[in-house]
PDB file of N, CA and C in Angstrom:
ATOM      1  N   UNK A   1       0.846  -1.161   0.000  1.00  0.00           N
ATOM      2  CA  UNK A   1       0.000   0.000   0.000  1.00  0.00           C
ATOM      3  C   UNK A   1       0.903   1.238   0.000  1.00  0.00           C
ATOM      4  N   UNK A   2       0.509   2.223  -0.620  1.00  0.00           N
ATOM      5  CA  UNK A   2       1.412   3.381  -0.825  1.00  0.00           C
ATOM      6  C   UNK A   2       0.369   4.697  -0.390  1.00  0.00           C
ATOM      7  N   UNK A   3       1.346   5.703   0.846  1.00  0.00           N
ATOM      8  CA  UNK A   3       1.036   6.731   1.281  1.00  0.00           C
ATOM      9  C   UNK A   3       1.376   7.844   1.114  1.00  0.00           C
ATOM     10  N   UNK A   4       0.770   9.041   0.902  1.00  0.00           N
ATOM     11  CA  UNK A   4       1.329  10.082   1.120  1.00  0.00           C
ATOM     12  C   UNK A   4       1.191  11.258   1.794  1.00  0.00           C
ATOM     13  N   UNK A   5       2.708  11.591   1.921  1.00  0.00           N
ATOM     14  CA  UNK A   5       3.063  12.126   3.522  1.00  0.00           C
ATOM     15  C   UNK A   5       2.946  13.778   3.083  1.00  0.00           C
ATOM     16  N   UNK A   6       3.226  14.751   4.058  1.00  0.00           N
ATOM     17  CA  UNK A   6       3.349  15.627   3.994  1.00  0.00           C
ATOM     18  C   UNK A   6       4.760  16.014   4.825  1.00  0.00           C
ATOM     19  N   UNK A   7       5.798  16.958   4.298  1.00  0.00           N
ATOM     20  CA  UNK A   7       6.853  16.987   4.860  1.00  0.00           C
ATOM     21  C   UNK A   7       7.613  18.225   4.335  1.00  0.00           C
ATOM     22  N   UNK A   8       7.993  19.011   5.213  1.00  0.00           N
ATOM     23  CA  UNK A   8       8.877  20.051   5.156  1.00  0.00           C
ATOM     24  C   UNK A   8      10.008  20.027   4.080  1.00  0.00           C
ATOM     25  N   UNK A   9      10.315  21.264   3.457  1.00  0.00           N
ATOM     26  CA  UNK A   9      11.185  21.010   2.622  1.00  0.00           C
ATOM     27  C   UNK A   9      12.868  20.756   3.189  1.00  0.00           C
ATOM     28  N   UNK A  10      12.230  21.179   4.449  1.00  0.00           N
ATOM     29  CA  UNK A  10      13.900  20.808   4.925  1.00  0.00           C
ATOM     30  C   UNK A  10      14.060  19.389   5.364  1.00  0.00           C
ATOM     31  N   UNK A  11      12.775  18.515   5.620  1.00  0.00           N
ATOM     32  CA  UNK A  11      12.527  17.089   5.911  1.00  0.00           C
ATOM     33  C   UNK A  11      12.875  16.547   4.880  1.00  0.00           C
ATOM     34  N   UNK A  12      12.239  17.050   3.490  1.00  0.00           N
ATOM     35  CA  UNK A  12      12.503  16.096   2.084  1.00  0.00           C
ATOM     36  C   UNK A  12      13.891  16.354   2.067  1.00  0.00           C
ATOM     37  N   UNK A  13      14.588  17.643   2.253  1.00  0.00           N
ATOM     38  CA  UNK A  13      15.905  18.002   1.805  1.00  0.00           C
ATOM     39  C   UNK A  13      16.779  17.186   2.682  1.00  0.00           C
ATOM     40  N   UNK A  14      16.709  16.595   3.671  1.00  0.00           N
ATOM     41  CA  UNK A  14      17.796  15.903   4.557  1.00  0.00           C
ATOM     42  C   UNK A  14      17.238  14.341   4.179  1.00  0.00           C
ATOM     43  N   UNK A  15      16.009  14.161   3.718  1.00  0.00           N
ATOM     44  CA  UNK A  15      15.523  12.508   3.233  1.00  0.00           C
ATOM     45  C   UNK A  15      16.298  12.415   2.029  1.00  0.00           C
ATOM     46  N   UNK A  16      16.527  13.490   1.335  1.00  0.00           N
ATOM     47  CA  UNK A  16      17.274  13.623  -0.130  1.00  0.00           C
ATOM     48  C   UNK A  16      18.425  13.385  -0.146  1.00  0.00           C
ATOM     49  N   UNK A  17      19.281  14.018   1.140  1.00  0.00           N
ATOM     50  CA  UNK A  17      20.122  13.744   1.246  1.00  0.00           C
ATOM     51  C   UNK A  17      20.997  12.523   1.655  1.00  0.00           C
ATOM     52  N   UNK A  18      19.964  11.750   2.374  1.00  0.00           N
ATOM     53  CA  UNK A  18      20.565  10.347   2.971  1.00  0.00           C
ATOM     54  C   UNK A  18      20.238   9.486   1.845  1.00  0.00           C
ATOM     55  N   UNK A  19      19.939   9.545   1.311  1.00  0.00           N
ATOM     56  CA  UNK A  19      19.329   8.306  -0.270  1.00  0.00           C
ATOM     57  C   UNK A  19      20.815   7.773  -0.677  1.00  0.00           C
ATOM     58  N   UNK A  20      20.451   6.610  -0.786  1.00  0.00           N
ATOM     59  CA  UNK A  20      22.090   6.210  -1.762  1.00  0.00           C
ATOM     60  C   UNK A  20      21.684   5.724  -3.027  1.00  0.00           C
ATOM     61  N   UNK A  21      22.328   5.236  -3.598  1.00  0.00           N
ATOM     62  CA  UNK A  21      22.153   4.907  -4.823  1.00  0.00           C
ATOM     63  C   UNK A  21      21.290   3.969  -4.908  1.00  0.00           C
ATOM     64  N   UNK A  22      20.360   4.337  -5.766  1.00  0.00           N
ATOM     65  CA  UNK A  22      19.262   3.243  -6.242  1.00  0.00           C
ATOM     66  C   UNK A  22      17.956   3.378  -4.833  1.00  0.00           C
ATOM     67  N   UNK A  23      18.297   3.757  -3.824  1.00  0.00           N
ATOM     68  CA  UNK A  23      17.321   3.748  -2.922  1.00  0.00           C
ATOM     69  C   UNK A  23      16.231   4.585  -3.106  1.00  0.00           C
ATOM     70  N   UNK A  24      14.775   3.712  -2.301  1.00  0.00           N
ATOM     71  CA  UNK A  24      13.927   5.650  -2.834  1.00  0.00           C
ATOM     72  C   UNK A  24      13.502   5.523  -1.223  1.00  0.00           C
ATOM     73  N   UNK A  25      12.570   6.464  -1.033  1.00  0.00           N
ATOM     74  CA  UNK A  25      12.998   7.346   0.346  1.00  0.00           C
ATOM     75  C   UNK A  25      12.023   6.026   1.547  1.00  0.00           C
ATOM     76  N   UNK A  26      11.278   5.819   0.812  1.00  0.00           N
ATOM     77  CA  UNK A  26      10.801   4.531   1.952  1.00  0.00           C
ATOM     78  C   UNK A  26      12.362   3.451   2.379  1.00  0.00           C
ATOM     79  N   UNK A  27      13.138   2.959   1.336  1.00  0.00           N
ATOM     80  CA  UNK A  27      14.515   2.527   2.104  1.00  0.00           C
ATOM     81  C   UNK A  27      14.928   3.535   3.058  1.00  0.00           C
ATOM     82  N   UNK A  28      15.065   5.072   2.436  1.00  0.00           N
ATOM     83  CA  UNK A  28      16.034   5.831   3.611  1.00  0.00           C
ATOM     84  C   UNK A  28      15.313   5.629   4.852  1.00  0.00           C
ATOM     85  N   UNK A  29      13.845   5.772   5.286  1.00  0.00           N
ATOM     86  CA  UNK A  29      13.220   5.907   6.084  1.00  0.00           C
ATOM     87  C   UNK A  29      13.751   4.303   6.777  1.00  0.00           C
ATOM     88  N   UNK A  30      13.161   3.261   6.519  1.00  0.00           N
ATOM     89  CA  UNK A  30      13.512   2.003   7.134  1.00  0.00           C
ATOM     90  C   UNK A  30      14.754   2.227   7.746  1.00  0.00           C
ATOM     91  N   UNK A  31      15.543   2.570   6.758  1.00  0.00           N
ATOM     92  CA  UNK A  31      16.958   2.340   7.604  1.00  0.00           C
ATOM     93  C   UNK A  31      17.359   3.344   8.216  1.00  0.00           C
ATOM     94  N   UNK A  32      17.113   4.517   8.239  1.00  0.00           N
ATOM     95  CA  UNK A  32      17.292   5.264   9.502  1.00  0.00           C
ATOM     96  C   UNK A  32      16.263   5.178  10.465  1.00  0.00           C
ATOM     97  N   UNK A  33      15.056   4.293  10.620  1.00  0.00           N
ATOM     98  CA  UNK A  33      13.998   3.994  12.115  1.00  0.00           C
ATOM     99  C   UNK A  33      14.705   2.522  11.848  1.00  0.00           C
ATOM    100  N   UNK A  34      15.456   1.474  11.678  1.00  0.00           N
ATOM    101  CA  UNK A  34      15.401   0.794  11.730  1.00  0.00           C
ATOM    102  C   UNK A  34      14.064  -0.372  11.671  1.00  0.00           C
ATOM    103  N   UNK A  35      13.525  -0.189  10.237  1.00  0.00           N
ATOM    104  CA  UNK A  35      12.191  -0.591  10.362  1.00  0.00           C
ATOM    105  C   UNK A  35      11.336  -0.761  11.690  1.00  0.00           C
ATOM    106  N   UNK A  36      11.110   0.295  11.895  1.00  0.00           N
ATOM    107  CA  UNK A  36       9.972   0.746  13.125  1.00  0.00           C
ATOM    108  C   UNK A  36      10.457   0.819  14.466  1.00  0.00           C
ATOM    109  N   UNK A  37      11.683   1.130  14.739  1.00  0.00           N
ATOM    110  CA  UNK A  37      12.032   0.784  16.121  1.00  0.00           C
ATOM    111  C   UNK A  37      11.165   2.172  17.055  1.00  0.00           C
ATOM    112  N   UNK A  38       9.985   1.522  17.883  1.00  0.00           N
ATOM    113  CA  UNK A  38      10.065   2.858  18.341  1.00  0.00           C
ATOM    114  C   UNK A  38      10.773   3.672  19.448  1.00  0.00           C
ATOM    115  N   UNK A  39      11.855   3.528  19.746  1.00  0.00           N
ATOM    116  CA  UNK A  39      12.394   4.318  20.461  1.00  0.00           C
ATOM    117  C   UNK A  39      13.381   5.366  20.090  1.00  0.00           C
ATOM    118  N   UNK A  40      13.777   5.196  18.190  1.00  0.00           N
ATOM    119  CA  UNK A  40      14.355   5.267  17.295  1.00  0.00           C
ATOM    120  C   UNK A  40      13.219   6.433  16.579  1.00  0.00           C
ATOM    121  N   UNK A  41      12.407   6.147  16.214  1.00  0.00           N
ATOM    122  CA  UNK A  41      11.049   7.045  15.936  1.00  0.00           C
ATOM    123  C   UNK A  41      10.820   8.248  16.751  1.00  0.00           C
ATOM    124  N   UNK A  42      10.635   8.001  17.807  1.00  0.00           N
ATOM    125  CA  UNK A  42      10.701   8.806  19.283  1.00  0.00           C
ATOM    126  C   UNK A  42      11.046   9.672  19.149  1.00  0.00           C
ATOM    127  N   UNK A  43      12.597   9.320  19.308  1.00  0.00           N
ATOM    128  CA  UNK A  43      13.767  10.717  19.412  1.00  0.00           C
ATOM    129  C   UNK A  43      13.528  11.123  18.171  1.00  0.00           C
ATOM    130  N   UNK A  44      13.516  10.816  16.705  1.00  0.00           N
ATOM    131  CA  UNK A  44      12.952  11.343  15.709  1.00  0.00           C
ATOM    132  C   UNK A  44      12.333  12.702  15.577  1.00  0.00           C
ATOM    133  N   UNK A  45      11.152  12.296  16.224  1.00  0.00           N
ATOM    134  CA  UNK A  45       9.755  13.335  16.568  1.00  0.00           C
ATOM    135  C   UNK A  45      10.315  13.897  17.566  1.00  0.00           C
ATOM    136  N   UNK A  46      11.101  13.511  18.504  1.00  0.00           N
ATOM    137  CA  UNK A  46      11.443  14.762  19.879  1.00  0.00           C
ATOM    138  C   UNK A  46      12.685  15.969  18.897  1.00  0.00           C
ATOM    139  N   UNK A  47      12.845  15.643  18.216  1.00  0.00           N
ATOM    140  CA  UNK A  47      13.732  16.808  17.010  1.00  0.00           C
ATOM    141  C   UNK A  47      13.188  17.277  16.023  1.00  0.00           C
ATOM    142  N   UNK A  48      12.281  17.379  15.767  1.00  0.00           N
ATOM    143  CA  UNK A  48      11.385  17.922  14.870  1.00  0.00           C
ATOM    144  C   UNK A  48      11.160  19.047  15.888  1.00  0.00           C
ATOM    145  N   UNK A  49      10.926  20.608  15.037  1.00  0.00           N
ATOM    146  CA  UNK A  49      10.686  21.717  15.359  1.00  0.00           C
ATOM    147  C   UNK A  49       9.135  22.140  15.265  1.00  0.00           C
ATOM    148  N   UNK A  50       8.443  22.829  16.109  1.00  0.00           N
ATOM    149  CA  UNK A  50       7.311  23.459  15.856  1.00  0.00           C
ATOM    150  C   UNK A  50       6.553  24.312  14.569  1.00  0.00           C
ATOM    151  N   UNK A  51       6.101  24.190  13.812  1.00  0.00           N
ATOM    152  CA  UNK A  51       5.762  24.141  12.173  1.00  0.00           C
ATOM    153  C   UNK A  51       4.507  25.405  12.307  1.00  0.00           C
ATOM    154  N   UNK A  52       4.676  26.627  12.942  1.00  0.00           N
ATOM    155  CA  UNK A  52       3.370  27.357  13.291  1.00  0.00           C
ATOM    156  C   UNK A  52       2.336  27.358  11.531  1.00  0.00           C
ATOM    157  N   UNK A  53       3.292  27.413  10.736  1.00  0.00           N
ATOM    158  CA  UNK A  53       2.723  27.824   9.167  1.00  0.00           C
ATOM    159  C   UNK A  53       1.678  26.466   9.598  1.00  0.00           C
ATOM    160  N   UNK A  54       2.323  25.559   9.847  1.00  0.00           N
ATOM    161  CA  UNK A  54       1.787  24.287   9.454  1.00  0.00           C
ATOM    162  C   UNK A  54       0.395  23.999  10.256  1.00  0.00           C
ATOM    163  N   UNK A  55       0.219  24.463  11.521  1.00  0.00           N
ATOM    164  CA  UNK A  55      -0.917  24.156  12.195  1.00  0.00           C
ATOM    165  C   UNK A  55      -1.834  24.751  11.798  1.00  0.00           C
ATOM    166  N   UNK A  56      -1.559  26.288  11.616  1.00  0.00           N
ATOM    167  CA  UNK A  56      -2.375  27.341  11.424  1.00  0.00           C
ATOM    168  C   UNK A  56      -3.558  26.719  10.016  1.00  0.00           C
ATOM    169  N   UNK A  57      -2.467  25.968   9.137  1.00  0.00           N
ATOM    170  CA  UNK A  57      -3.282  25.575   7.915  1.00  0.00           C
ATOM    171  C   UNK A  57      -4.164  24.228   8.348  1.00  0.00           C
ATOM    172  N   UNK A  58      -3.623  23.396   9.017  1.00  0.00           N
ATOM    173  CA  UNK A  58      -4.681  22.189   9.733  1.00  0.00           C
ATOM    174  C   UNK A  58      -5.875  23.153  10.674  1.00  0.00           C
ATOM    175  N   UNK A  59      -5.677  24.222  11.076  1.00  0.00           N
ATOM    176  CA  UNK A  59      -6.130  24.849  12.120  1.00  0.00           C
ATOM    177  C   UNK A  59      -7.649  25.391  10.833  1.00  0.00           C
ATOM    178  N   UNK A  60      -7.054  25.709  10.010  1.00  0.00           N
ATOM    179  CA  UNK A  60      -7.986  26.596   8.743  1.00  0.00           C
ATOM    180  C   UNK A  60      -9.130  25.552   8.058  1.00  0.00           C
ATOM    181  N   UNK A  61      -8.090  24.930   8.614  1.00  0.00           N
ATOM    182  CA  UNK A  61      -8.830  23.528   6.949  1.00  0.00           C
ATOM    183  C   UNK A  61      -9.931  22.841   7.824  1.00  0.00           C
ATOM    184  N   UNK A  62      -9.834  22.726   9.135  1.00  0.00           N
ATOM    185  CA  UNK A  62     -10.628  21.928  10.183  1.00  0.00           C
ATOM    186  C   UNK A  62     -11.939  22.806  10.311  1.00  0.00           C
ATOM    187  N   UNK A  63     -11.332  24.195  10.461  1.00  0.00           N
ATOM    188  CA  UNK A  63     -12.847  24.980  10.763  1.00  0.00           C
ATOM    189  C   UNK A  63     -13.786  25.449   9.532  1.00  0.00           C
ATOM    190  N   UNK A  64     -12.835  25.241   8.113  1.00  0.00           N
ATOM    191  CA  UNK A  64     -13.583  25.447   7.028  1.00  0.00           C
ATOM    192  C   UNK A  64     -14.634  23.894   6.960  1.00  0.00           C
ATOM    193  N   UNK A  65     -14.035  22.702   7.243  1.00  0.00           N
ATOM    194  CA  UNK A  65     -14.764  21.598   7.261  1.00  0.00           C
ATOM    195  C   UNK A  65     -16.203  21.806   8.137  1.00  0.00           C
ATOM    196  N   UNK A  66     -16.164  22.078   9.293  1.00  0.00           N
ATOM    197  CA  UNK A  66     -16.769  22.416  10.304  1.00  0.00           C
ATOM    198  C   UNK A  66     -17.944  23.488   9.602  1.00  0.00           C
ATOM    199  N   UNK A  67     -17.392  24.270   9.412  1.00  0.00           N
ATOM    200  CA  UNK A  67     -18.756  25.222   8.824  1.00  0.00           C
ATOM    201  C   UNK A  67     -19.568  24.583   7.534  1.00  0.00           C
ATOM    202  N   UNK A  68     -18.424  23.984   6.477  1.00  0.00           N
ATOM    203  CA  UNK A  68     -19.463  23.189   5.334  1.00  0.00           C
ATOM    204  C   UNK A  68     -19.976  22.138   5.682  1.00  0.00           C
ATOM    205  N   UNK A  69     -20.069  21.739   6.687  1.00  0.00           N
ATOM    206  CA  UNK A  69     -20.653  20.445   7.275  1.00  0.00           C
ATOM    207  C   UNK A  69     -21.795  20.387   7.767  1.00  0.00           C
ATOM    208  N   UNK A  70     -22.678  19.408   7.126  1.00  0.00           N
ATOM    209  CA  UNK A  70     -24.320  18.974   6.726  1.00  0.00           C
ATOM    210  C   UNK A  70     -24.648  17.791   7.363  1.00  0.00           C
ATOM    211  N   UNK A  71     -25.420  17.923   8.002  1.00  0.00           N
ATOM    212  CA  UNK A  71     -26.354  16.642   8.530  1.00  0.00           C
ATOM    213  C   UNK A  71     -27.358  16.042   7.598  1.00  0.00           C
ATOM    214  N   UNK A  72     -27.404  14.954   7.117  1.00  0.00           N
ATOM    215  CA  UNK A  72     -28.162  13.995   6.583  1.00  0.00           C
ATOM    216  C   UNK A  72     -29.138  13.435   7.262  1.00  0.00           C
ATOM    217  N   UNK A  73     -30.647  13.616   6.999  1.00  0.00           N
ATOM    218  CA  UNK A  73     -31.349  12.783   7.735  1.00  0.00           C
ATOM    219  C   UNK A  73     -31.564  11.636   6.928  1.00  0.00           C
ATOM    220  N   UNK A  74     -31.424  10.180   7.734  1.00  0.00           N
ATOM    221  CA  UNK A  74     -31.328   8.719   7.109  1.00  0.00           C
ATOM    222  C   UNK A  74     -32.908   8.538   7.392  1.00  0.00           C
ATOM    223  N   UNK A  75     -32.798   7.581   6.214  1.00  0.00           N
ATOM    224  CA  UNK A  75     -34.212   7.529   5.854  1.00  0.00           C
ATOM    225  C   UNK A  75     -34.526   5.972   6.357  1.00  0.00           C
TER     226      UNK A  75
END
C-alpha cells in the first residue's frame, strides 16, 4: 500500500540527502527507524521543530470543514 506524507522542505531536503544509490525514500526511512524501532522514531519526533505555518493551515482547513458540514437525515 502506498502513502502520502506531507513533509517540510527541509525534511525532504535531509531525506534527499541520505538516499544512496538506487534507494527511494521509503529505504532511507527504514533504515534510519530501523524498520519501526520505536524508540528510534521517538527521538525522531522529539527533534522535529514546531511548524506554526503548518498548524495554522490544519487549524484553517478543520474549521472550514466544520462550517461546510451537513447533517443527513437517514431515511
Amino acid at each position: 500500500m502506498v502513502k502520502t506524507l506531507m513533509i517540510s522542505d527541509e525534511a525532504y531536503n535531509a531525506l534527499k540527502a541520505s538516499k544512496k544509490a538506487g534507494e527511494s525514500f521509503s529505504d532511507v526511512i527504514l533504515r534510519k527507524f530501523s524498520k519501526g524501532d520505536p524508540a528510534r522514531i521517538l527521538a525522531a519526533a522529539r527533534e522535529l521543530k514546531p511548524n506554526p505555518e503548518l498548524s495554522e493551515s490544519i487549524r484553517q482547513a478543520s474549521q472550514e470543514m466544520r462550517k461546510n458540514f451537513r447533517m443527513r437525515k437517514l431515511q
